[in-house]
PDB file of N, CA and C in Angstrom:
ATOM      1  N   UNK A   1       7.023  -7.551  -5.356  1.00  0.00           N
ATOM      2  CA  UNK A   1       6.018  -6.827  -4.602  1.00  0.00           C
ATOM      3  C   UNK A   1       6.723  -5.739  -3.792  1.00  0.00           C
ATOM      4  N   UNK A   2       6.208  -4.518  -3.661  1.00  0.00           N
ATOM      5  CA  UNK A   2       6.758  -3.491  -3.123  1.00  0.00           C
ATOM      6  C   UNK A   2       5.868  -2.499  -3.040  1.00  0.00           C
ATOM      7  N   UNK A   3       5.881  -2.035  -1.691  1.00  0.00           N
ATOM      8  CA  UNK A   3       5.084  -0.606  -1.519  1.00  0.00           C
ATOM      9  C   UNK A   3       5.633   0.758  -1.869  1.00  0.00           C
ATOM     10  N   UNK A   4       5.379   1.423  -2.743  1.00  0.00           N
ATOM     11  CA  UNK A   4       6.180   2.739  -2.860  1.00  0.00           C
ATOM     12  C   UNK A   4       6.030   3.728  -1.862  1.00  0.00           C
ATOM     13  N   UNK A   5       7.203   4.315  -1.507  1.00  0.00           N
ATOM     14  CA  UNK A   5       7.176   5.707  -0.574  1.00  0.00           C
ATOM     15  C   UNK A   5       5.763   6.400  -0.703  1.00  0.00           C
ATOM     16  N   UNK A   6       5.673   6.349   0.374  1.00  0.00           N
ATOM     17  CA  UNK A   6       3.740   7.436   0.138  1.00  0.00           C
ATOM     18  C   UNK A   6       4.138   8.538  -0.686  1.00  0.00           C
ATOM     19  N   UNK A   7       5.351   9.288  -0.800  1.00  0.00           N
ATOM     20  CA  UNK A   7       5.352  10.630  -1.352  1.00  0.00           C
ATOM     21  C   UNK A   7       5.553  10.402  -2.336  1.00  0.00           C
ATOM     22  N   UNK A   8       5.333   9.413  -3.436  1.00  0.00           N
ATOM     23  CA  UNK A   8       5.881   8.879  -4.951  1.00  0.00           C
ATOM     24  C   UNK A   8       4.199   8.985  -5.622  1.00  0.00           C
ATOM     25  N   UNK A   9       3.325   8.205  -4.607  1.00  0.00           N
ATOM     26  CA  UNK A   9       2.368   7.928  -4.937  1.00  0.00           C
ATOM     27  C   UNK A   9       1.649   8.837  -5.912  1.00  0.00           C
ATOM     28  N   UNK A  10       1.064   9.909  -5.649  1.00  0.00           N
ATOM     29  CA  UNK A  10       1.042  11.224  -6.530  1.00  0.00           C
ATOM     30  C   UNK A  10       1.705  10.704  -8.235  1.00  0.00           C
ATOM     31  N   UNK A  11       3.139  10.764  -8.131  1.00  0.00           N
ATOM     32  CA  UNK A  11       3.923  10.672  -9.556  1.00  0.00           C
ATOM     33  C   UNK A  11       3.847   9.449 -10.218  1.00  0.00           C
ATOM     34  N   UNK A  12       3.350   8.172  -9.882  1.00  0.00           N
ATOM     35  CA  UNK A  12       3.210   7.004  -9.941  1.00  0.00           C
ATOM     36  C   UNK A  12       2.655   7.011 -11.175  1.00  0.00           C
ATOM     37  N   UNK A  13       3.054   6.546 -12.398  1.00  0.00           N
ATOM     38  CA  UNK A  13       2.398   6.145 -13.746  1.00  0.00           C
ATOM     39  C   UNK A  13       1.315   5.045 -13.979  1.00  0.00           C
ATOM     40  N   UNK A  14       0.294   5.388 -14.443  1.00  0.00           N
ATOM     41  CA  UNK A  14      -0.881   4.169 -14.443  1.00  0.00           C
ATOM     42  C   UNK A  14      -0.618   3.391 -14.084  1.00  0.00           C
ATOM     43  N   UNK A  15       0.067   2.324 -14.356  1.00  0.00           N
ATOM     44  CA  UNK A  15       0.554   1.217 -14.330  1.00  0.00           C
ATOM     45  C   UNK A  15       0.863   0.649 -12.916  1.00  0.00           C
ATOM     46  N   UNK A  16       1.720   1.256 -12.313  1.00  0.00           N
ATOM     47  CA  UNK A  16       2.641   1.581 -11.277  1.00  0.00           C
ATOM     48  C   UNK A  16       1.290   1.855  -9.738  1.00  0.00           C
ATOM     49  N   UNK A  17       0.746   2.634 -10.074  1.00  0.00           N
ATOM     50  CA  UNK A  17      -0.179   3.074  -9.165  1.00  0.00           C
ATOM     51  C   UNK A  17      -1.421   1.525  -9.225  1.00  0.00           C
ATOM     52  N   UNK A  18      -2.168   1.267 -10.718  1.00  0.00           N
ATOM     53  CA  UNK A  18      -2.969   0.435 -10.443  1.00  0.00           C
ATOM     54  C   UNK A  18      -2.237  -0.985  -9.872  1.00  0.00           C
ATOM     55  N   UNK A  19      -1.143  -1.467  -9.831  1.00  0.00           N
ATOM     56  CA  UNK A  19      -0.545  -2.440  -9.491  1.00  0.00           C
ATOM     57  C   UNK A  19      -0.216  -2.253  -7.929  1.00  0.00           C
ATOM     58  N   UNK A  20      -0.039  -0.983  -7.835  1.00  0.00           N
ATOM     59  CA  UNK A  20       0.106  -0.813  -5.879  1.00  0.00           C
ATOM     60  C   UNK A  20      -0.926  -0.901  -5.380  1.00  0.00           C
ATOM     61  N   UNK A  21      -2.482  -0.635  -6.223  1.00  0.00           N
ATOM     62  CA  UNK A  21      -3.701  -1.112  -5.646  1.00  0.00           C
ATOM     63  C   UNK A  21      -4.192  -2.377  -5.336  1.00  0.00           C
ATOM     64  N   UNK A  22      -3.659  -3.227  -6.527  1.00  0.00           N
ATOM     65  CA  UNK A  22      -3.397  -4.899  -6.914  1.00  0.00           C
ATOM     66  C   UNK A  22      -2.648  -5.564  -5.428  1.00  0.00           C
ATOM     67  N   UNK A  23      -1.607  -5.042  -5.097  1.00  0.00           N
ATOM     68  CA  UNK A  23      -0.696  -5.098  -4.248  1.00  0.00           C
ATOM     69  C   UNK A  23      -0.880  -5.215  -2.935  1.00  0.00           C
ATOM     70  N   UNK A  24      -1.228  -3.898  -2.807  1.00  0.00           N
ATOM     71  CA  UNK A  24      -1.948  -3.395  -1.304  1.00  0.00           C
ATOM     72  C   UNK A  24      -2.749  -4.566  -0.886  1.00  0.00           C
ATOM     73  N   UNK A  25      -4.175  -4.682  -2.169  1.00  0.00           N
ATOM     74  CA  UNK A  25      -5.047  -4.998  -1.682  1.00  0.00           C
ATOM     75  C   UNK A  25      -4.934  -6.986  -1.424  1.00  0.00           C
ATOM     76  N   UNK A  26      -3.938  -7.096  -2.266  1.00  0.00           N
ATOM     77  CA  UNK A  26      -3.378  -9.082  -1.696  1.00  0.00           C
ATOM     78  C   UNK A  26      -2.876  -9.201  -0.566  1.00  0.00           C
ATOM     79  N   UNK A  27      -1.941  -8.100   0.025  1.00  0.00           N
ATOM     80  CA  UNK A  27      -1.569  -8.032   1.165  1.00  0.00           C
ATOM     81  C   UNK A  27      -2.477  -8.071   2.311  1.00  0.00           C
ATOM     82  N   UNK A  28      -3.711  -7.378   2.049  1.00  0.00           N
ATOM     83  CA  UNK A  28      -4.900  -7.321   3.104  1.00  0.00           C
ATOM     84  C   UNK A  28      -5.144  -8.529   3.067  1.00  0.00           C
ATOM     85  N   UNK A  29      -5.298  -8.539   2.237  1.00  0.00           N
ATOM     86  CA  UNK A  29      -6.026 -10.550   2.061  1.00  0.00           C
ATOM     87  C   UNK A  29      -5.487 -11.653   2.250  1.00  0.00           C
ATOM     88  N   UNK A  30      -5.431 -12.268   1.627  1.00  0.00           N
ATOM     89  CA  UNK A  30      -4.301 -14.036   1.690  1.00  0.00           C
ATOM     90  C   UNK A  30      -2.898 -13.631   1.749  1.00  0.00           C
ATOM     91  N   UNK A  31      -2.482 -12.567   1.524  1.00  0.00           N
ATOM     92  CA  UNK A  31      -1.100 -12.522   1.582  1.00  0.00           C
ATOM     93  C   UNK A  31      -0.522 -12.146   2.851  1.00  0.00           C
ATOM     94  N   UNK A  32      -1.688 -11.401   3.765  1.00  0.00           N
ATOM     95  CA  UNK A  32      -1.004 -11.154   4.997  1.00  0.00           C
ATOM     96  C   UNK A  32      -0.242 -12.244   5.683  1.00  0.00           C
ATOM     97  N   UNK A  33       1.127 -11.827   6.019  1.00  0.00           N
ATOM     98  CA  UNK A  33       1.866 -12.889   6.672  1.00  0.00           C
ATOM     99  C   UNK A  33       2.531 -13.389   6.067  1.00  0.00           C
ATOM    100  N   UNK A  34       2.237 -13.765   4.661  1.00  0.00           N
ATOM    101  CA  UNK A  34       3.423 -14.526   3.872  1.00  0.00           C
ATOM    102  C   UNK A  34       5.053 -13.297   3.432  1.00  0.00           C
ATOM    103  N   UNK A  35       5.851 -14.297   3.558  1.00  0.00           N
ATOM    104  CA  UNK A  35       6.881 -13.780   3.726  1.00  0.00           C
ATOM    105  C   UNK A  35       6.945 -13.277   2.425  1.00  0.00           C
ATOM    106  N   UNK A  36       8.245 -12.167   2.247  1.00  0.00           N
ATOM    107  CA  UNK A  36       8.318 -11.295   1.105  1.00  0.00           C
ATOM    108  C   UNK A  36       9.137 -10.594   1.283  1.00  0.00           C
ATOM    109  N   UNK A  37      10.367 -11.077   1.072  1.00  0.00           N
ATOM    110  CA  UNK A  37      11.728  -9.656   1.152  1.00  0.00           C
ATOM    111  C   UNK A  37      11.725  -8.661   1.608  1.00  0.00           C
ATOM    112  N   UNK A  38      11.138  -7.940   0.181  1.00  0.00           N
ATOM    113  CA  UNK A  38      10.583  -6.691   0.114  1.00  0.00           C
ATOM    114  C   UNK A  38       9.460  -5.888   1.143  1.00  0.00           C
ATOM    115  N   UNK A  39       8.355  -6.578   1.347  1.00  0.00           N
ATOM    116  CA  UNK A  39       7.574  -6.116   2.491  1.00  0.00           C
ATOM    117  C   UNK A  39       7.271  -6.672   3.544  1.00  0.00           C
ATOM    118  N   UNK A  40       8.361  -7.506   3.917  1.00  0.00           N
ATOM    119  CA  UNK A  40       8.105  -8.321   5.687  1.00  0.00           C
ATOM    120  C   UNK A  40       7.865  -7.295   6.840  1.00  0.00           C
ATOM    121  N   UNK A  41       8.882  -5.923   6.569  1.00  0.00           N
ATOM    122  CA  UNK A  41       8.326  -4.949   7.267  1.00  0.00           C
ATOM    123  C   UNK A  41       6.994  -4.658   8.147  1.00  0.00           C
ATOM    124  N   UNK A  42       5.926  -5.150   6.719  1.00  0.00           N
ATOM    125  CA  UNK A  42       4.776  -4.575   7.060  1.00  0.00           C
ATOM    126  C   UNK A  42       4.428  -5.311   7.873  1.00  0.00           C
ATOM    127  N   UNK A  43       4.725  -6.382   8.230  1.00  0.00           N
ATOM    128  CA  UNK A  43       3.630  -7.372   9.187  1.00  0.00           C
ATOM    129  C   UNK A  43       4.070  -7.190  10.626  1.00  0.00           C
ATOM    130  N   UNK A  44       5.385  -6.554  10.969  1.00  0.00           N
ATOM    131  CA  UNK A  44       5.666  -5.891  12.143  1.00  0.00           C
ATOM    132  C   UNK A  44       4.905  -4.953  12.757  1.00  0.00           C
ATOM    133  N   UNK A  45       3.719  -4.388  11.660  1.00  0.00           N
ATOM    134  CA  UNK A  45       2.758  -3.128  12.324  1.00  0.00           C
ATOM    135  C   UNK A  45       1.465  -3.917  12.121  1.00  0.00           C
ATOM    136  N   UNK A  46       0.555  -3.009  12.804  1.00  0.00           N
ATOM    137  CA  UNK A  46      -0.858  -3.960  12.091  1.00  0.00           C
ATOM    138  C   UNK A  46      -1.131  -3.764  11.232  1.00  0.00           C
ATOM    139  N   UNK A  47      -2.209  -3.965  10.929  1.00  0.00           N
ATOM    140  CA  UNK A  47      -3.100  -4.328   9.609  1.00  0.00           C
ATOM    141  C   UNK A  47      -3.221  -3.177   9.191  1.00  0.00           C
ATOM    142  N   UNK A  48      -3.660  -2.419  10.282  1.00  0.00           N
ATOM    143  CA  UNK A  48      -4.528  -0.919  10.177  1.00  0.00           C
ATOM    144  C   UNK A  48      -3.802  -0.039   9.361  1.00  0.00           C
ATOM    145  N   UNK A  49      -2.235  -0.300   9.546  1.00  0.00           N
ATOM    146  CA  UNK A  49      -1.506   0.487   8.765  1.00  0.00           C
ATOM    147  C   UNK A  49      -1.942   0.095   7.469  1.00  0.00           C
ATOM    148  N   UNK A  50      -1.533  -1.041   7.328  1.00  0.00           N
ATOM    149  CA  UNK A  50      -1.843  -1.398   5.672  1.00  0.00           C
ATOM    150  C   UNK A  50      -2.789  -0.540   5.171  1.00  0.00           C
ATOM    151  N   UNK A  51      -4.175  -0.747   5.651  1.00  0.00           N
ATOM    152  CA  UNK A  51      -5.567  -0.010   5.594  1.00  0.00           C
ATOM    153  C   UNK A  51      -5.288   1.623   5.383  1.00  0.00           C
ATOM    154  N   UNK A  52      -4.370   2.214   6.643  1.00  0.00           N
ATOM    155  CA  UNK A  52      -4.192   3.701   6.076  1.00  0.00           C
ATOM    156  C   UNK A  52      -3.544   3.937   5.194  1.00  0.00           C
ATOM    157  N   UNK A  53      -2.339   3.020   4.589  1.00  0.00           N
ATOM    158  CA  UNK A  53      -1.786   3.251   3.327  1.00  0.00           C
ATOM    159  C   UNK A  53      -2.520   3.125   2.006  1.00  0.00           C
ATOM    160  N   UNK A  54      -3.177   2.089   2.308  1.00  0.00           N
ATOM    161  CA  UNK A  54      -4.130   1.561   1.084  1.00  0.00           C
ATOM    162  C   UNK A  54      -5.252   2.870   0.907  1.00  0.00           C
ATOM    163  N   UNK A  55      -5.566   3.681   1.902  1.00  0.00           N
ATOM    164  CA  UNK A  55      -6.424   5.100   1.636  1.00  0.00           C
ATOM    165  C   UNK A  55      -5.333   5.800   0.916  1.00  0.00           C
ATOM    166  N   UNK A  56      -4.422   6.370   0.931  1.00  0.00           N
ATOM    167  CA  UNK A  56      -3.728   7.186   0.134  1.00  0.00           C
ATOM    168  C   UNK A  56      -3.921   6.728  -1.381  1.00  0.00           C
ATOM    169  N   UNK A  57      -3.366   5.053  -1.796  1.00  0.00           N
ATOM    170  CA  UNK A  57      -3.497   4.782  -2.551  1.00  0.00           C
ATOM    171  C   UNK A  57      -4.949   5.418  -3.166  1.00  0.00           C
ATOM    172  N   UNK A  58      -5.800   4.530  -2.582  1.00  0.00           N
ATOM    173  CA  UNK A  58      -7.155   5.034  -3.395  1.00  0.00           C
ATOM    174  C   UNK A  58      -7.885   6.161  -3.411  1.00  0.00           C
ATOM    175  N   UNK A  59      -6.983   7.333  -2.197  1.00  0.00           N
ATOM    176  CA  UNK A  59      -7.508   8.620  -2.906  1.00  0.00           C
ATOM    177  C   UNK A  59      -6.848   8.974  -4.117  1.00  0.00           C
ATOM    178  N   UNK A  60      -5.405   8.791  -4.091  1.00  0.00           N
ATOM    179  CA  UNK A  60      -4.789   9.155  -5.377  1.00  0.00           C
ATOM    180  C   UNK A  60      -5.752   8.353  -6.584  1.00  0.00           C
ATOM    181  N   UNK A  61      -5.968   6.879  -6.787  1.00  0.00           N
ATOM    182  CA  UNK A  61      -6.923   6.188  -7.703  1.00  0.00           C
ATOM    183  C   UNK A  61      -8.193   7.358  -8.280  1.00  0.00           C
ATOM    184  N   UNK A  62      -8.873   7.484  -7.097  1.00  0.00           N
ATOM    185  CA  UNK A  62     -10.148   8.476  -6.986  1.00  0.00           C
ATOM    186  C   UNK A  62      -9.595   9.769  -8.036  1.00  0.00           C
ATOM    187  N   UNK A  63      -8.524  10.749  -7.187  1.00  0.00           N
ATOM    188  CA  UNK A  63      -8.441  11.436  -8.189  1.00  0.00           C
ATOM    189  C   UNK A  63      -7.824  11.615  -9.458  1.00  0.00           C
ATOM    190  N   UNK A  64      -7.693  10.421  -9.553  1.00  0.00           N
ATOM    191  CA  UNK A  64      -7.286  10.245 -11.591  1.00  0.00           C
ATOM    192  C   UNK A  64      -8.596   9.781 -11.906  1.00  0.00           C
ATOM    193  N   UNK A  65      -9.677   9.784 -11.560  1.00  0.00           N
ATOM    194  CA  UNK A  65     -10.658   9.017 -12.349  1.00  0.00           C
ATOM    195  C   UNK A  65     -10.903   7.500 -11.779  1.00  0.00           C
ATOM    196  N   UNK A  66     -10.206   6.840 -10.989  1.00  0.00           N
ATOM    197  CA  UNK A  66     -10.116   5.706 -10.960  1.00  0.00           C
ATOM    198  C   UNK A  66     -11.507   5.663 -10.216  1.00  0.00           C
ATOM    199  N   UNK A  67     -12.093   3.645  -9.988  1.00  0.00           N
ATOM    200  CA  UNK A  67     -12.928   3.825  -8.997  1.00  0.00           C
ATOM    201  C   UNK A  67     -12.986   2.485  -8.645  1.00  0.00           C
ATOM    202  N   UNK A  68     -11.715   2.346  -7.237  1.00  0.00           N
ATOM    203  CA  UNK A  68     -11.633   1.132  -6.682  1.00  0.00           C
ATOM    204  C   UNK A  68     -13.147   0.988  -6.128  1.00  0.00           C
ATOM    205  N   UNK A  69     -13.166  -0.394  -5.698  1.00  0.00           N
ATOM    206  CA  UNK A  69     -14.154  -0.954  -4.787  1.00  0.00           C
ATOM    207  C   UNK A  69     -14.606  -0.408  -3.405  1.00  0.00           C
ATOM    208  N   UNK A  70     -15.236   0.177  -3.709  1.00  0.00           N
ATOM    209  CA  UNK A  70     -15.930   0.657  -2.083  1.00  0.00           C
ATOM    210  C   UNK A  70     -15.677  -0.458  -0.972  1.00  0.00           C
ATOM    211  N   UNK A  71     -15.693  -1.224  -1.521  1.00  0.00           N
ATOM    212  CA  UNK A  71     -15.522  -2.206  -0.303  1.00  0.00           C
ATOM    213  C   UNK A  71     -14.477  -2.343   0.484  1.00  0.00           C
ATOM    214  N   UNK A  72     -12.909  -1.846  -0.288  1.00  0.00           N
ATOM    215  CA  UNK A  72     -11.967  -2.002   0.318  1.00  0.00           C
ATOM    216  C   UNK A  72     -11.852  -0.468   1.341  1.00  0.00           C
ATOM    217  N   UNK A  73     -12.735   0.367   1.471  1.00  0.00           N
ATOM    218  CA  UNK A  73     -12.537   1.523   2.285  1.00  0.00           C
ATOM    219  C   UNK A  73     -13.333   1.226   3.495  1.00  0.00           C
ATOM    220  N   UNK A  74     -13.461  -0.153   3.797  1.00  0.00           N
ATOM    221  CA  UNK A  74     -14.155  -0.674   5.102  1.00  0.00           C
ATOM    222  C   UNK A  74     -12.499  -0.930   6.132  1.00  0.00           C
ATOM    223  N   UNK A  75     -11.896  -0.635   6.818  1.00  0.00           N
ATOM    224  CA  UNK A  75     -10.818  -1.084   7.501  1.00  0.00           C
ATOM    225  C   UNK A  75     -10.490  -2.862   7.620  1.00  0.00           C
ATOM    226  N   UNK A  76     -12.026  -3.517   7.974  1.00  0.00           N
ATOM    227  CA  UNK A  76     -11.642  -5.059   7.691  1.00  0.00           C
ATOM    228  C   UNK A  76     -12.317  -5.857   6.978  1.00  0.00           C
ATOM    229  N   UNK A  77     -11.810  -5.437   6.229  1.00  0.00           N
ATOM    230  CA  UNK A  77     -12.394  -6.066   4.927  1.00  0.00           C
ATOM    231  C   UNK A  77     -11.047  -6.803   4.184  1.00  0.00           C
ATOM    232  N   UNK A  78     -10.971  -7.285   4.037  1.00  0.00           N
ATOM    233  CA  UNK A  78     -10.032  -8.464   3.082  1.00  0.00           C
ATOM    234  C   UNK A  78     -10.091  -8.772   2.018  1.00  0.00           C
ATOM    235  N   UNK A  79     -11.014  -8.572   0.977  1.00  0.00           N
ATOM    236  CA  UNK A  79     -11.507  -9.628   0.190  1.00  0.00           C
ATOM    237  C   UNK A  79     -12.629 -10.311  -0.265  1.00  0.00           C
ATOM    238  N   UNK A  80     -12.565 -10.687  -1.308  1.00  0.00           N
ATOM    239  CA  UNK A  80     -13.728 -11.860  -1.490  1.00  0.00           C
ATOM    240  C   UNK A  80     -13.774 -13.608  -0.874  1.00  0.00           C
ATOM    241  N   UNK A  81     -12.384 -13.393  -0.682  1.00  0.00           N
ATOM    242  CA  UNK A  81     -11.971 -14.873  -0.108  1.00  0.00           C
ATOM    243  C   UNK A  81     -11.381 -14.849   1.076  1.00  0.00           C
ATOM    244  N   UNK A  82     -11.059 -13.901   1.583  1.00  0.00           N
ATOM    245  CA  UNK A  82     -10.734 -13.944   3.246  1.00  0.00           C
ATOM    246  C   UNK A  82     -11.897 -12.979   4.139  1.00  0.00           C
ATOM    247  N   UNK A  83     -11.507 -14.131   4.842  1.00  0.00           N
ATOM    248  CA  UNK A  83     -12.973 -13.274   6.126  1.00  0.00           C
ATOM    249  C   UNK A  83     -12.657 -12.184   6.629  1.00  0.00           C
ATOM    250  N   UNK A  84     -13.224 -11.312   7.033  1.00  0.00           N
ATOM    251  CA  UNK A  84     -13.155  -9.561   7.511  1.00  0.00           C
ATOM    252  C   UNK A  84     -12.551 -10.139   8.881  1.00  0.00           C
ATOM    253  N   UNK A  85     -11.642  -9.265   9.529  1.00  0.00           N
ATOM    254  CA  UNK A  85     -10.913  -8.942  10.761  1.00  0.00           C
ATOM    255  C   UNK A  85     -12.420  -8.846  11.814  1.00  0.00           C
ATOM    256  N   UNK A  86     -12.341  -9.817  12.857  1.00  0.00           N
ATOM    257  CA  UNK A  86     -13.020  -9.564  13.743  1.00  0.00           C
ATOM    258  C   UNK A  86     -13.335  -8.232  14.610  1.00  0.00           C
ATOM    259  N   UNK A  87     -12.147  -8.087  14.871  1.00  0.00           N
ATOM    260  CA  UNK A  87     -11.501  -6.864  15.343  1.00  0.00           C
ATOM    261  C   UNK A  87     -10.528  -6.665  15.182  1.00  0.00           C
ATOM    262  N   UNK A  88      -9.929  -5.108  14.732  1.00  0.00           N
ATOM    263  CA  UNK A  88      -9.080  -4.488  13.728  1.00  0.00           C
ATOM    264  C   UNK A  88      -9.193  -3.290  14.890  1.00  0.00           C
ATOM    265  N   UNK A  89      -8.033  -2.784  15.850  1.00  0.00           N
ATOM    266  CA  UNK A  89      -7.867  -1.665  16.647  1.00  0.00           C
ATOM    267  C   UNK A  89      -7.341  -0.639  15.497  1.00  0.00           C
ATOM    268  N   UNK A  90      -8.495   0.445  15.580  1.00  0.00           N
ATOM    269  CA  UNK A  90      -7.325   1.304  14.837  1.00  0.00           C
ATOM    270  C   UNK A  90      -5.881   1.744  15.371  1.00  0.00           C
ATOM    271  N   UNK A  91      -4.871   2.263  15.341  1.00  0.00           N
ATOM    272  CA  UNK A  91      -4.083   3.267  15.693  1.00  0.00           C
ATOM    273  C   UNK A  91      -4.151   4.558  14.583  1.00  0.00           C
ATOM    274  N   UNK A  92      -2.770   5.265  15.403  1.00  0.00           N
ATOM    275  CA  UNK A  92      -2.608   6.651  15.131  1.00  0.00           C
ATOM    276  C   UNK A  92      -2.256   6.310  13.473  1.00  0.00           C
ATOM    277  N   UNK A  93      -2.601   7.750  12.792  1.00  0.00           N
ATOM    278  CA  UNK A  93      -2.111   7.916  11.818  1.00  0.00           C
ATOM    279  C   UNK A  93      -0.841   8.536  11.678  1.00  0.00           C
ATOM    280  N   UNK A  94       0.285   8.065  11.559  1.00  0.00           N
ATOM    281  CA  UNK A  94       1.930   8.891  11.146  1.00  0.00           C
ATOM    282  C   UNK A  94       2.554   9.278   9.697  1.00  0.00           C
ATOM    283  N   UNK A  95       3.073  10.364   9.914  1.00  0.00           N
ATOM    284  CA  UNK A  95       3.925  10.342   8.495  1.00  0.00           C
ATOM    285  C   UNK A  95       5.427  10.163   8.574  1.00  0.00           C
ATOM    286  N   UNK A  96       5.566   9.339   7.733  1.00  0.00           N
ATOM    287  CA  UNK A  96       4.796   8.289   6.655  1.00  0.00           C
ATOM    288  C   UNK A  96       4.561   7.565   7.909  1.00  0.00           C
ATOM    289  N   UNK A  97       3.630   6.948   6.948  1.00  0.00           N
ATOM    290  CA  UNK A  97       2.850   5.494   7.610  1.00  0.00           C
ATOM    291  C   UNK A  97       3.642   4.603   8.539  1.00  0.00           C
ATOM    292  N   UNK A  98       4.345   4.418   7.135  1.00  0.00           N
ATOM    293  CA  UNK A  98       5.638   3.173   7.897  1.00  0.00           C
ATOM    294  C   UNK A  98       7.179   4.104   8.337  1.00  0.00           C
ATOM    295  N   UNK A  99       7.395   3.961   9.225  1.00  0.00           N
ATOM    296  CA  UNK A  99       8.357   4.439   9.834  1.00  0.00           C
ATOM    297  C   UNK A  99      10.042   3.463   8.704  1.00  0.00           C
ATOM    298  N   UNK A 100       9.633   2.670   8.639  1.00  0.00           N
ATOM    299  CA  UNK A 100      10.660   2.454   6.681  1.00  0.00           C
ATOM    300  C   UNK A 100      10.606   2.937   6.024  1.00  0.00           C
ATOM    301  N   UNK A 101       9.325   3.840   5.905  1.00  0.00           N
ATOM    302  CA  UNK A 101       9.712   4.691   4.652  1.00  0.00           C
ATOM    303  C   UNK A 101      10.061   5.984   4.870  1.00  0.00           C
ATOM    304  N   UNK A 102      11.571   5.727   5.322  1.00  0.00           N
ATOM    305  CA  UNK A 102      12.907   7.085   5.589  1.00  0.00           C
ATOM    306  C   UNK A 102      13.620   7.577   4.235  1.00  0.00           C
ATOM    307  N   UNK A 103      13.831   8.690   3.891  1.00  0.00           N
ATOM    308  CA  UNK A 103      14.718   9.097   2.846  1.00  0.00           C
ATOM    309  C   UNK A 103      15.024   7.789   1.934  1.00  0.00           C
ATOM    310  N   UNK A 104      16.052   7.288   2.905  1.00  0.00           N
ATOM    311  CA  UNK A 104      16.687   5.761   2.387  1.00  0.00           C
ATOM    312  C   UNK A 104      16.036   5.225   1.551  1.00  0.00           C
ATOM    313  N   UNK A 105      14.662   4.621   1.601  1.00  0.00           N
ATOM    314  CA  UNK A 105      13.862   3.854   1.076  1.00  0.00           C
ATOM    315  C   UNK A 105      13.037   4.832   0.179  1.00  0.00           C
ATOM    316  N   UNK A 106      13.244   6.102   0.111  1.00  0.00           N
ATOM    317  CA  UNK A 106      12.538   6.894  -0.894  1.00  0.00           C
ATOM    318  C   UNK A 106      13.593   6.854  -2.030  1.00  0.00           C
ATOM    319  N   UNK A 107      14.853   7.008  -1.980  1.00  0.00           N
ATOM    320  CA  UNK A 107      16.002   6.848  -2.567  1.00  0.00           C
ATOM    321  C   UNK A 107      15.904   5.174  -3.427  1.00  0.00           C
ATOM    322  N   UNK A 108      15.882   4.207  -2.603  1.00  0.00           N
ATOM    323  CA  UNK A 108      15.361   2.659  -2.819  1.00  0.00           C
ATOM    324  C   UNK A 108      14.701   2.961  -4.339  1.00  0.00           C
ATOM    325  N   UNK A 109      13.398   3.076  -4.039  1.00  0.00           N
ATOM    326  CA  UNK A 109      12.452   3.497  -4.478  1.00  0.00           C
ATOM    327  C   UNK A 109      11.948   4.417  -5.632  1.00  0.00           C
ATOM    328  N   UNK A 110      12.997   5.446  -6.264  1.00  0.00           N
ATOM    329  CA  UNK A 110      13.278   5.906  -7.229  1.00  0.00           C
ATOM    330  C   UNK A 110      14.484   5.457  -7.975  1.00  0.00           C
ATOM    331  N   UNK A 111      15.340   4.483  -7.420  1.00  0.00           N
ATOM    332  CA  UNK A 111      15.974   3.795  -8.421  1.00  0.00           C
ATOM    333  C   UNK A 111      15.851   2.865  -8.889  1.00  0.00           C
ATOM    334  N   UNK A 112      14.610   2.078  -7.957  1.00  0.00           N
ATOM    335  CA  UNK A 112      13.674   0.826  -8.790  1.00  0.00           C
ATOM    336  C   UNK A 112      13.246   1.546  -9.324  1.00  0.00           C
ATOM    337  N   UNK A 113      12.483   2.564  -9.814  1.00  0.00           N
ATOM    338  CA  UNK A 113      12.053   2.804 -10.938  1.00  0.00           C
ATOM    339  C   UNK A 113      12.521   3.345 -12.070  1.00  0.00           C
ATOM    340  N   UNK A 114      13.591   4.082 -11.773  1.00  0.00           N
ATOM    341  CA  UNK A 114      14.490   4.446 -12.882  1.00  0.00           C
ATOM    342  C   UNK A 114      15.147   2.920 -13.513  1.00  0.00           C
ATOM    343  N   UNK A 115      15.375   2.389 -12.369  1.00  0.00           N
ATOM    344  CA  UNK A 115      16.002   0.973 -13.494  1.00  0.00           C
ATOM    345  C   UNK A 115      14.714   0.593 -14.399  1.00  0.00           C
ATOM    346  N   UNK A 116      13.287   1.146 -14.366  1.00  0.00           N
ATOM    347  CA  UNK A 116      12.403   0.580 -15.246  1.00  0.00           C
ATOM    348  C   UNK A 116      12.333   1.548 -16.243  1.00  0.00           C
ATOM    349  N   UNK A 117      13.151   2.654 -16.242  1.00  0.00           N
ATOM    350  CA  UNK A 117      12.636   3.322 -17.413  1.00  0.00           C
ATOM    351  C   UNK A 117      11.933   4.709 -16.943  1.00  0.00           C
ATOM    352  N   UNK A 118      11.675   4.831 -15.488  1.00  0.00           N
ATOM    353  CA  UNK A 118      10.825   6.063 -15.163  1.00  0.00           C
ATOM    354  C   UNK A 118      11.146   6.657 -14.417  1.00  0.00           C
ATOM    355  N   UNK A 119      11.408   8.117 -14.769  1.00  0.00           N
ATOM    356  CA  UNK A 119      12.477   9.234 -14.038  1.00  0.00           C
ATOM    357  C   UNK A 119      11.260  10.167 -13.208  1.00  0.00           C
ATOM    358  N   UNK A 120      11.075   9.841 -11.791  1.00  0.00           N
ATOM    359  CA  UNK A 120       9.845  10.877 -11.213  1.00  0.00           C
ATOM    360  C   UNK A 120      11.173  12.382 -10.933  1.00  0.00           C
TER     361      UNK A 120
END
């Protein structure tokens, strides 16, 4: 499991992109909190972040044609199996989102994918 650099998102191959939607959207849900190497990061910020990342995702979705669930463009919304956030404070929006995703981890991030075969 891994979130790609917001600035990848754009170059992201079908695959790659519908699986960061897959991703995103377990994290909102039952997965919040469970530990994960790769994205323990995220649970250091709130939720909300998740939520503003997960919009990039699904505008990029939107403009390939895609057409996630309206439902997940509610901020607390979770799921079909986890209950909506009582209250969910927004915060600010930053770029990037996550203050991890520095050069470093954009670097990360294109050599996981080159080890798969895909040169952005």
């Amino acid at each position: 499991m891994r979130l790609w650099h917001e600035k990848l998102l754009s170059q992201l191959p079908r695959q790659q992109l519908l699986g960061q939607h897959r991703e995103t959207a377990a994290l909102r849900g039952k997965g919040w909190g469970k530990k994960h190497a790769t994205v323990n990061y995220v649970f250091e910020h709130s939720p909300y972040k998740l939520y503003q990342y997960h919009l990039l995702v699904m505008a990029e979705m939107t403009a390939r044609g895609y057409h996630p669930d309206e439902k997940w463009l509610a901020p607390d919304y979770r799921g079909l199996k986890c209950p909506k956030y009582e209250t969910l404070t927004p915060c600010p929006q930053t770029t990037p989102i996550y203050p991890e995703h520095n050069q470093a981890y954009l670097k990360e991030c294109l050599e996981n994918l080159e080890s798969k075969g895909i040169l952005l």
